[in-house]
C-alpha atoms as a PDB file:
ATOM      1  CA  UNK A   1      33.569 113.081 140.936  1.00  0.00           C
ATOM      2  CA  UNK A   2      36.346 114.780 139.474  1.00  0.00           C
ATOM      3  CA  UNK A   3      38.542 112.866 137.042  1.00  0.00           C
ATOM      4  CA  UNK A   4      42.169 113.486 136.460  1.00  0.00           C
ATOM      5  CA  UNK A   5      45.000 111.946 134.173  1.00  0.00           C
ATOM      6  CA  UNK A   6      48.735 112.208 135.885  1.00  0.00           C
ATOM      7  CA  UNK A   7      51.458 111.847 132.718  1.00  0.00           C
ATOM      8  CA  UNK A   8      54.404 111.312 135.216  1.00  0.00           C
ATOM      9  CA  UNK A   9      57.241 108.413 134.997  1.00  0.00           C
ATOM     10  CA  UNK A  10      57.016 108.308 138.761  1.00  0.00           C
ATOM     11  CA  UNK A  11      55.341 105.153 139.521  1.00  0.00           C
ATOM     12  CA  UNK A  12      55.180 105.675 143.209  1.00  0.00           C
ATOM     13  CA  UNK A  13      54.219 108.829 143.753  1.00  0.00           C
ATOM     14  CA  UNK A  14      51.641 108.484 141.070  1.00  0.00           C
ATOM     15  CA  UNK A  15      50.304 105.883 143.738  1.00  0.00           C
ATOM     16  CA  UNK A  16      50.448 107.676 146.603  1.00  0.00           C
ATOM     17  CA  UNK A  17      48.926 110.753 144.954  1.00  0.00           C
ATOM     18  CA  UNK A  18      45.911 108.102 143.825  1.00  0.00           C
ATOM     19  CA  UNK A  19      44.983 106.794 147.376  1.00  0.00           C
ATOM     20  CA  UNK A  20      45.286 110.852 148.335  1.00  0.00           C
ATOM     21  CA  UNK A  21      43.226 112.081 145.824  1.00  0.00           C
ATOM     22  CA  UNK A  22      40.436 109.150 145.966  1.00  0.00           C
ATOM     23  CA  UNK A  23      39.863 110.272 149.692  1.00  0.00           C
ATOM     24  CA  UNK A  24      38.360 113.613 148.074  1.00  0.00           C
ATOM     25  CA  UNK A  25      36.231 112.537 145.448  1.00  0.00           C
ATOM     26  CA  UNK A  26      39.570 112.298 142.630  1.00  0.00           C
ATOM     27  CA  UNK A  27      39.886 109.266 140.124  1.00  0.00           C
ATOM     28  CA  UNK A  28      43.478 109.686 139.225  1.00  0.00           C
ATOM     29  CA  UNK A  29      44.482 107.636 136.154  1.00  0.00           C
ATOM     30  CA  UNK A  30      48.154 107.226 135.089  1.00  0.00           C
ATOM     31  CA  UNK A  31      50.657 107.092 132.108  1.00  0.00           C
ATOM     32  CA  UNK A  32      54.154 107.010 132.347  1.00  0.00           C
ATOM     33  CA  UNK A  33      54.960 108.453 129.538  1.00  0.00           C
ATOM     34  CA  UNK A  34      53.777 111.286 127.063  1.00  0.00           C
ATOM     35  CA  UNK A  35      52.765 108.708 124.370  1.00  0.00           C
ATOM     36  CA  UNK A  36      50.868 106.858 126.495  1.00  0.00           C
ATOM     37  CA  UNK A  37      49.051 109.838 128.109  1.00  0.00           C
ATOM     38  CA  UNK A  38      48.167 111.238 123.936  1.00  0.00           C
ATOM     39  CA  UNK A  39      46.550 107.595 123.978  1.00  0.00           C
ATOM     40  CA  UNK A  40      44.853 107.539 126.644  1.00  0.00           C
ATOM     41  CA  UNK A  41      43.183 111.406 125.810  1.00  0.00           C
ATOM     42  CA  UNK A  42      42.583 109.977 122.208  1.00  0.00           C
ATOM     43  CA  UNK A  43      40.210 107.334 123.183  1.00  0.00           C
ATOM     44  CA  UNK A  44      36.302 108.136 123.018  1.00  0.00           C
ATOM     45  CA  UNK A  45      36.361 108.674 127.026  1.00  0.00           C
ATOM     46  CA  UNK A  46      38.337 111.120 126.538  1.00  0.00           C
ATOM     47  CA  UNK A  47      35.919 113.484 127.428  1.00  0.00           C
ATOM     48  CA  UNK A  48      35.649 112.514 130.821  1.00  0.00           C
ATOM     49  CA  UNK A  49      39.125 113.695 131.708  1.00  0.00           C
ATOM     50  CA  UNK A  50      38.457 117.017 133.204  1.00  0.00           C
ATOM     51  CA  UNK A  51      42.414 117.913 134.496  1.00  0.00           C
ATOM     52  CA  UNK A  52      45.637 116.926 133.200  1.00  0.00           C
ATOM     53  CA  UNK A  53      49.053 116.512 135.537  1.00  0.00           C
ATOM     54  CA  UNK A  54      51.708 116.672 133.114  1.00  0.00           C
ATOM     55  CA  UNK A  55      55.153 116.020 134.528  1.00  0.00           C
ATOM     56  CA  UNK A  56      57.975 118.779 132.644  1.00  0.00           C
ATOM     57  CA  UNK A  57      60.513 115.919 132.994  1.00  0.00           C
ATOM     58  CA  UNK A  58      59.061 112.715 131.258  1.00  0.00           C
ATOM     59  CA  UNK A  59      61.758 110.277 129.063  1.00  0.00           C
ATOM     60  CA  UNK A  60      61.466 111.002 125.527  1.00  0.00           C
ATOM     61  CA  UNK A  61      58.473 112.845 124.633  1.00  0.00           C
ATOM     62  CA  UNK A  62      58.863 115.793 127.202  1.00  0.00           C
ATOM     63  CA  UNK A  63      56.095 117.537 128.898  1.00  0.00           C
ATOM     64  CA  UNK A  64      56.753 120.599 126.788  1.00  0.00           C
ATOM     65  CA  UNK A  65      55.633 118.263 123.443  1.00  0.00           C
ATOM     66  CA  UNK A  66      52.616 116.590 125.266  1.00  0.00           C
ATOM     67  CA  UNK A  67      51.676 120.021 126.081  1.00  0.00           C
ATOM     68  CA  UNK A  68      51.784 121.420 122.597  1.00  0.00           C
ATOM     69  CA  UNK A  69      50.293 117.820 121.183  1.00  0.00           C
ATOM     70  CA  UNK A  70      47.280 117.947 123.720  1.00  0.00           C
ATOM     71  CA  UNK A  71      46.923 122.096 122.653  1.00  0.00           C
ATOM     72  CA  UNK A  72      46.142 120.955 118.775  1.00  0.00           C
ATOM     73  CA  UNK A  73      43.105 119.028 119.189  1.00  0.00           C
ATOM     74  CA  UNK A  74      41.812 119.713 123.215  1.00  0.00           C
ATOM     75  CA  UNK A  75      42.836 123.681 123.617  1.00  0.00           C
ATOM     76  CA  UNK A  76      39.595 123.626 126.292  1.00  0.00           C
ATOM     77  CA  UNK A  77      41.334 120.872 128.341  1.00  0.00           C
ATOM     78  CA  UNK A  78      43.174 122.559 131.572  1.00  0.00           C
ATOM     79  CA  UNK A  79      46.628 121.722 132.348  1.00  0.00           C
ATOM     80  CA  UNK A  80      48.647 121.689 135.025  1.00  0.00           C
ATOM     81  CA  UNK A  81      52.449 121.622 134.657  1.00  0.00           C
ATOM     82  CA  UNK A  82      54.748 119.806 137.139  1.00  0.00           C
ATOM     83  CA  UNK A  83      57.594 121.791 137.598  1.00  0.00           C
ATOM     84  CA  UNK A  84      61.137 121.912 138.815  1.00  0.00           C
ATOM     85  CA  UNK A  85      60.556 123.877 142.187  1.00  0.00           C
ATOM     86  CA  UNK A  86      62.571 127.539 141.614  1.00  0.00           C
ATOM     87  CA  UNK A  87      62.405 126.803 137.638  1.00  0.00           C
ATOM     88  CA  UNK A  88      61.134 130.303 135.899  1.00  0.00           C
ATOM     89  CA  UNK A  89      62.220 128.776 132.372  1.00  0.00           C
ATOM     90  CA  UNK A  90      60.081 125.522 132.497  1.00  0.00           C
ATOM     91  CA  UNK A  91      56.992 127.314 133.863  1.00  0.00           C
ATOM     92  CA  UNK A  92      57.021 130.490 131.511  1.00  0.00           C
ATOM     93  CA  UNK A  93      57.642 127.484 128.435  1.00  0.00           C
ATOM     94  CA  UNK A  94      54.934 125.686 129.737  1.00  0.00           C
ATOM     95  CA  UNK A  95      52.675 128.878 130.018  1.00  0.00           C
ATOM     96  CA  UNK A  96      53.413 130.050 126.388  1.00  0.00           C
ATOM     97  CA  UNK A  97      52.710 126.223 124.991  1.00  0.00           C
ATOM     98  CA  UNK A  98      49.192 127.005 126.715  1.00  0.00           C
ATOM     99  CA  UNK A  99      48.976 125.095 129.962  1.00  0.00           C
ATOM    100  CA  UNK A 100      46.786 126.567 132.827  1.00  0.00           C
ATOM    101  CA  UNK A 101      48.687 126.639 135.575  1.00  0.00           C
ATOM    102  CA  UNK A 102      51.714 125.144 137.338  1.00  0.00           C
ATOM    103  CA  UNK A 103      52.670 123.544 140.605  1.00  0.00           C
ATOM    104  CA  UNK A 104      56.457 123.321 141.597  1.00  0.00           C
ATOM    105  CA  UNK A 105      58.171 120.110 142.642  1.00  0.00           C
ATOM    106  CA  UNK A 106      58.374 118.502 145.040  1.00  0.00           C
ATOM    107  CA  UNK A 107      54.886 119.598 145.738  1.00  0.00           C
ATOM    108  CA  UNK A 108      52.403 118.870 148.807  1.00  0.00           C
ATOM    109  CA  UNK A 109      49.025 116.726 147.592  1.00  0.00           C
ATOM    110  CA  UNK A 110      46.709 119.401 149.160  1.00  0.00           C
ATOM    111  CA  UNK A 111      47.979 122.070 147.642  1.00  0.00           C
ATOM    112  CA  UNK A 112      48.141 120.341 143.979  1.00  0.00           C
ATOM    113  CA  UNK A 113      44.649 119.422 144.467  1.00  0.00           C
ATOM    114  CA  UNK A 114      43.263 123.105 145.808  1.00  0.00           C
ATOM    115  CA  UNK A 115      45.233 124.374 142.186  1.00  0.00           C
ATOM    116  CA  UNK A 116      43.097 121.156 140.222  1.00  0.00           C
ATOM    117  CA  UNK A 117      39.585 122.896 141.850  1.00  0.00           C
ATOM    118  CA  UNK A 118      41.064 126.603 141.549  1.00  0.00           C
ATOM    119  CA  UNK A 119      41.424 125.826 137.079  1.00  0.00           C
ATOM    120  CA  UNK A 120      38.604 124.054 136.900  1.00  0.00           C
ATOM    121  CA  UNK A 121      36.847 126.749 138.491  1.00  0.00           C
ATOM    122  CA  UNK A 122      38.623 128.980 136.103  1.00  0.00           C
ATOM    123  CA  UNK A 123      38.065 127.213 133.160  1.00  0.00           C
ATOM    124  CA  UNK A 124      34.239 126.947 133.735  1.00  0.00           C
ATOM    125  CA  UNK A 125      34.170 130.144 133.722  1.00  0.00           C
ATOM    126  CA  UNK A 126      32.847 130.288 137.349  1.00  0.00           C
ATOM    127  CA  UNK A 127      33.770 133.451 139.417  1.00  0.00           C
ATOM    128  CA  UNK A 128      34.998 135.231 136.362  1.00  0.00           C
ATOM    129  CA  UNK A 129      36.922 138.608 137.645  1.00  0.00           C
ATOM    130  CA  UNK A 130      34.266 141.379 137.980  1.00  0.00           C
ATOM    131  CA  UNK A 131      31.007 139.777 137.324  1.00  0.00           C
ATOM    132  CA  UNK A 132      29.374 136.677 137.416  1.00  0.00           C
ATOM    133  CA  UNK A 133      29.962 133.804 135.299  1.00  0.00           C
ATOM    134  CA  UNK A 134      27.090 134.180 133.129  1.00  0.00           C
ATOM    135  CA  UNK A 135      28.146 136.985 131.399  1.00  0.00           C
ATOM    136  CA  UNK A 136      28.085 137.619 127.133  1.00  0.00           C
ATOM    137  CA  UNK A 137      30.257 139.984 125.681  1.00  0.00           C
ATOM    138  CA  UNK A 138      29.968 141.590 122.155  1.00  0.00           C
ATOM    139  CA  UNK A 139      32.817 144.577 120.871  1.00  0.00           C
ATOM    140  CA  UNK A 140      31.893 144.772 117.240  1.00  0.00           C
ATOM    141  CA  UNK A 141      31.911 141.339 115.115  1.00  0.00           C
ATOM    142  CA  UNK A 142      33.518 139.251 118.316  1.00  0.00           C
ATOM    143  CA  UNK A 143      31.172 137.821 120.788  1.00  0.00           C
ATOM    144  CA  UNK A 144      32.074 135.955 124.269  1.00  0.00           C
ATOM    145  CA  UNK A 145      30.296 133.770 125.881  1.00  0.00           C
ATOM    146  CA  UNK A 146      31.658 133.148 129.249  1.00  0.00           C
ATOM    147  CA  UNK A 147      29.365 130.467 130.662  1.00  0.00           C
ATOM    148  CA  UNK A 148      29.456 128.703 127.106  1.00  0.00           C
ATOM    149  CA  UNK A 149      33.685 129.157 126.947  1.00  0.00           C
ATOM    150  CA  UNK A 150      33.395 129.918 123.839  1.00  0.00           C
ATOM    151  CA  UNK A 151      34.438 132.752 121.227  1.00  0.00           C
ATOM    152  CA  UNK A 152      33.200 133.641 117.821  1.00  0.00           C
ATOM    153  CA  UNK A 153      33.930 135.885 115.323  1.00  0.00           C
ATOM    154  CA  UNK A 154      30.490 136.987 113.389  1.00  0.00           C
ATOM    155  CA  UNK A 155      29.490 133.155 112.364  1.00  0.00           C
ATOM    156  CA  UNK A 156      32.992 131.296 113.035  1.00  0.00           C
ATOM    157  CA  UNK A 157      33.755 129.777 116.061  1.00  0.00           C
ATOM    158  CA  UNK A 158      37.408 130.927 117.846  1.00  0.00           C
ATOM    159  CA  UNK A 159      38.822 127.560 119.264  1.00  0.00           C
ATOM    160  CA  UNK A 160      40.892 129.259 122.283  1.00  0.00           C
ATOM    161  CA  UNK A 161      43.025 127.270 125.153  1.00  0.00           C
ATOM    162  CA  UNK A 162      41.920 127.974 128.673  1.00  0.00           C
ATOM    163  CA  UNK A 163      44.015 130.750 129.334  1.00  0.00           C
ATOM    164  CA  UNK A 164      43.550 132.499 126.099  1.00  0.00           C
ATOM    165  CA  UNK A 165      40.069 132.422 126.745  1.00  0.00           C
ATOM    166  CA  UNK A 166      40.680 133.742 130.213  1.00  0.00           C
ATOM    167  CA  UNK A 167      42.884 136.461 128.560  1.00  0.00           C
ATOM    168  CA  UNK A 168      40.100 137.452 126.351  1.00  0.00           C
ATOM    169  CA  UNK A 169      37.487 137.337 128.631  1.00  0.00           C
ATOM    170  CA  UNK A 170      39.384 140.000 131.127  1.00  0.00           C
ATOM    171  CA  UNK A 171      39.581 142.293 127.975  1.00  0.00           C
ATOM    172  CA  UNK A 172      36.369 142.008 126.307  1.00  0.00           C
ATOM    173  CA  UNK A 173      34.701 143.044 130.305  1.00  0.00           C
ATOM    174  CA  UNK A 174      36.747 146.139 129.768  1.00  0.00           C
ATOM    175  CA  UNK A 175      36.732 146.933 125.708  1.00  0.00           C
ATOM    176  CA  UNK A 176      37.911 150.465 125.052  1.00  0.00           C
ATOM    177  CA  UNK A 177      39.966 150.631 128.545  1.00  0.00           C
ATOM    178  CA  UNK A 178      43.646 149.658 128.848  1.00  0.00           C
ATOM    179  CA  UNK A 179      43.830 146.510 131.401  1.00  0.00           C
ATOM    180  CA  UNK A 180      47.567 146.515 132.529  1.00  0.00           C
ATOM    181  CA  UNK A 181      49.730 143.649 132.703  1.00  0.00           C
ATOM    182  CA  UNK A 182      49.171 143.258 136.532  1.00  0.00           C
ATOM    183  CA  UNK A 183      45.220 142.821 135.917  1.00  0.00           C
ATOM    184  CA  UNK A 184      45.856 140.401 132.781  1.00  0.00           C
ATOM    185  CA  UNK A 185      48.019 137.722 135.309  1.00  0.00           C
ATOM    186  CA  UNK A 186      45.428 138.264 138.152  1.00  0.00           C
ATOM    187  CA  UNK A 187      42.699 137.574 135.517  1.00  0.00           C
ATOM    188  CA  UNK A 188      44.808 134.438 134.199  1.00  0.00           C
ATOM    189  CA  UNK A 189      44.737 133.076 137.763  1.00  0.00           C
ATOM    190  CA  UNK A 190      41.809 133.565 139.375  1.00  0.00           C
ATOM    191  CA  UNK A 191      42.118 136.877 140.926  1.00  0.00           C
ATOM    192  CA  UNK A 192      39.701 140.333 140.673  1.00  0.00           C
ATOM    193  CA  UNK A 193      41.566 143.631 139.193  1.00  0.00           C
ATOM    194  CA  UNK A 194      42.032 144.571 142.904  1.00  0.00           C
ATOM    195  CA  UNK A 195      43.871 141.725 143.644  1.00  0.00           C
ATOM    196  CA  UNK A 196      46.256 142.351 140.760  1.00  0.00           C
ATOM    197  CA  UNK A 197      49.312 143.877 142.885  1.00  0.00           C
ATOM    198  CA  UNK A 198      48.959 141.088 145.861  1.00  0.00           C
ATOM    199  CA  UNK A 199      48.043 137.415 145.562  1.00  0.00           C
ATOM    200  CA  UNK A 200      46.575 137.560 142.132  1.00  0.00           C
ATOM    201  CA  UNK A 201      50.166 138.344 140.195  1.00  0.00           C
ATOM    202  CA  UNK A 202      52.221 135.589 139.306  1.00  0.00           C
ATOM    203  CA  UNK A 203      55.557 137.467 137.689  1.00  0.00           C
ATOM    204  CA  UNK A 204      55.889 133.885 135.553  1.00  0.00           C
ATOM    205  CA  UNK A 205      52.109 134.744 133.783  1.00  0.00           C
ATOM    206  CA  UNK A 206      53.129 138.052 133.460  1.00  0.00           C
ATOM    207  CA  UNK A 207      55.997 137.153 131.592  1.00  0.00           C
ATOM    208  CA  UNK A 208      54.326 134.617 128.739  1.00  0.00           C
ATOM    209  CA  UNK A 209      51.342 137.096 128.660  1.00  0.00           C
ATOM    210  CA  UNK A 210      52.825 138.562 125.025  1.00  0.00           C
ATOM    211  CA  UNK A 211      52.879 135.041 123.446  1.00  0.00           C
ATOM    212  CA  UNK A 212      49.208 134.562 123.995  1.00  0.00           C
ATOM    213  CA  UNK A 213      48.533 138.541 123.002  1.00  0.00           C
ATOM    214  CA  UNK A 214      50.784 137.087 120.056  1.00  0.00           C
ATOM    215  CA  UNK A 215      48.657 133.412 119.661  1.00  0.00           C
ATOM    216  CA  UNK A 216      44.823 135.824 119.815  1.00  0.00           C
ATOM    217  CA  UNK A 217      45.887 138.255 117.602  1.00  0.00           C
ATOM    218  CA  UNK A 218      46.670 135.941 114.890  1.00  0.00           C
ATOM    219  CA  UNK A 219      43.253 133.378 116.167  1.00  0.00           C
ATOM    220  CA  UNK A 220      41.729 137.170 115.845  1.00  0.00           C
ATOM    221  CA  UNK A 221      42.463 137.712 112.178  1.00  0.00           C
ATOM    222  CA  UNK A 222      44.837 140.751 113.891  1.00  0.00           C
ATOM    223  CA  UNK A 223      47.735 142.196 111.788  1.00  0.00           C
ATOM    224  CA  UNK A 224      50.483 141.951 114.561  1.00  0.00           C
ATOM    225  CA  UNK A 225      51.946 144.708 112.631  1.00  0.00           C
ATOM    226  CA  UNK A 226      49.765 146.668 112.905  1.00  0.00           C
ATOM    227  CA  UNK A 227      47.061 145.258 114.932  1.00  0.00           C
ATOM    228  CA  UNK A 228      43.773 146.723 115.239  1.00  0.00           C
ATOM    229  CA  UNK A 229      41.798 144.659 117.481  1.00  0.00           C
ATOM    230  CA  UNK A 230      44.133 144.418 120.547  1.00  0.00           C
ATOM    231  CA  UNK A 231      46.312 147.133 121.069  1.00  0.00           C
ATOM    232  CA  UNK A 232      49.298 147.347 123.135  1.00  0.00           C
ATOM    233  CA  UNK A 233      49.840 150.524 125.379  1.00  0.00           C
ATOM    234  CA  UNK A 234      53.486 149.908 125.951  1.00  0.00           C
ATOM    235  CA  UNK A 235      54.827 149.540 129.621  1.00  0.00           C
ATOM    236  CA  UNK A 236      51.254 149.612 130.772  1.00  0.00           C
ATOM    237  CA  UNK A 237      49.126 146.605 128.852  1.00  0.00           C
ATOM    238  CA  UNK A 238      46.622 145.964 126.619  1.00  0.00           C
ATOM    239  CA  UNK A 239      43.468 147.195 125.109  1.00  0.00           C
ATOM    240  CA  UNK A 240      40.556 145.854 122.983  1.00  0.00           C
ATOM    241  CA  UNK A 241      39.483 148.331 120.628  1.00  0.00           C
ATOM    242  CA  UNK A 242      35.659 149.240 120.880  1.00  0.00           C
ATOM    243  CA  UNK A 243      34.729 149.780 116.914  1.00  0.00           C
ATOM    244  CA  UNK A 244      33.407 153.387 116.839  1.00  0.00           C
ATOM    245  CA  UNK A 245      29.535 153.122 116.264  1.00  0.00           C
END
């Protein structure tokens, strides 16, 4: 059974969304607020929380600053963003702060829970675009392990969010080739390289994709002024360099 917290001050449709959800195999927990939600992913079950709903629009604490709280100690931990439908700003923000994905408000209960399977999918590194899942990369000194989600650089561990991991992963399948923008957002969400200029680009991915070049670079040891490691190809994408043997 999948377990997910909901950080929404919505009382009702926190309920309604429980009785849904239960009817597929979903324990939904709830928190009103962003404090409480922190509190609730601080305790020792912690661990058992596999998705987070995190309302944009919470009193005090935003969902921007849960986001960016939950980032410094679970970056593995998917998150969804609840968005104001038609709101580019709030899902780009949310994006760049590292959440997974986003679903606009108000938003239908199937669709929010196909999106919950969809990242976890993602973040398990199941279906990964253009292999299989179990797939180990190594381009020089930096070694990904897709079915492990993890990232290393010689002997050190790379703690990476979700997507930056996702980001990484598209590149290091193609080191020494430029992957364009287009294939970076399909990667990000799920979709192959073909799928990059139909249902597998989502313009708002696209558009956050340079903070998270930005956030690896720097996780990568990378000069950003003159990086080495991942090089941009302007107007077309990115590349990881492929040391010369």
């Amino acid at each position: 059974m999948m377990r997910a917290l909901l950080i929404d001050d919505d009382e009702e449709l926190a309920r309604l969304l429980r009785e849904y959800l239960a009817t597929h195999q979903v324990e939904l927990e709830h928190a009103a607020t962003g404090p409480k939600g922190l509190e609730r992913l601080a305790r020792p079950a912690a661990a058992t929380v596999d998705v987070v709903l995190l309302d944009v629009m919470l009193p005090g604490m935003d969902g921007f600053a849960v986001c960016r709280t939950i980032r410094e100690t679970r970056p593995e931990l998917p998150i969804l963003m609840l968005t104001a439908r038609g709101d580019d700003n709030d899902r780009i923000i949310g994006l760049e702060l590292g959440a997974d994905d986003y679903v606009p408000k108000p938003y239908n209960a199937r669709e929010l829970l196909a999106r919950m399977k969809a990242v976890l999918r993602r973040t398990r590194g199941a279906g990964a675009p253009g292999g299989a899942g179990g797939d180990v990369f190594e381009v020089g000194d930096l070694r990904v392990d897709v079915p492990a989600h993890a990232a290393a650089l010689g002997d050190k561990a790379v703690p990476l969010t979700s997507f930056e991991f996702r980001v990484l992963v598209a590149l290091a399948r193609r080191a020494g080739e430029t992957v364009t923008r287009e294939e970076l957002a399909a990667a990000v969400k799920g979709g192959s390289s073909e799928a990059a200029a139909t249902t597998g680009y989502d313009p708002s991915v696209d558009r956050s994709l340079d903070v998270h070049i930005s956030h690896l670079r720097q996780k990568l040891g990378d000069d950003p002024r003159d990086p080495r490691r991942i090089r941009t190809v302007r107007g077309v994408g990115y590349v990881l360099v492929q040391p010369a043997r």
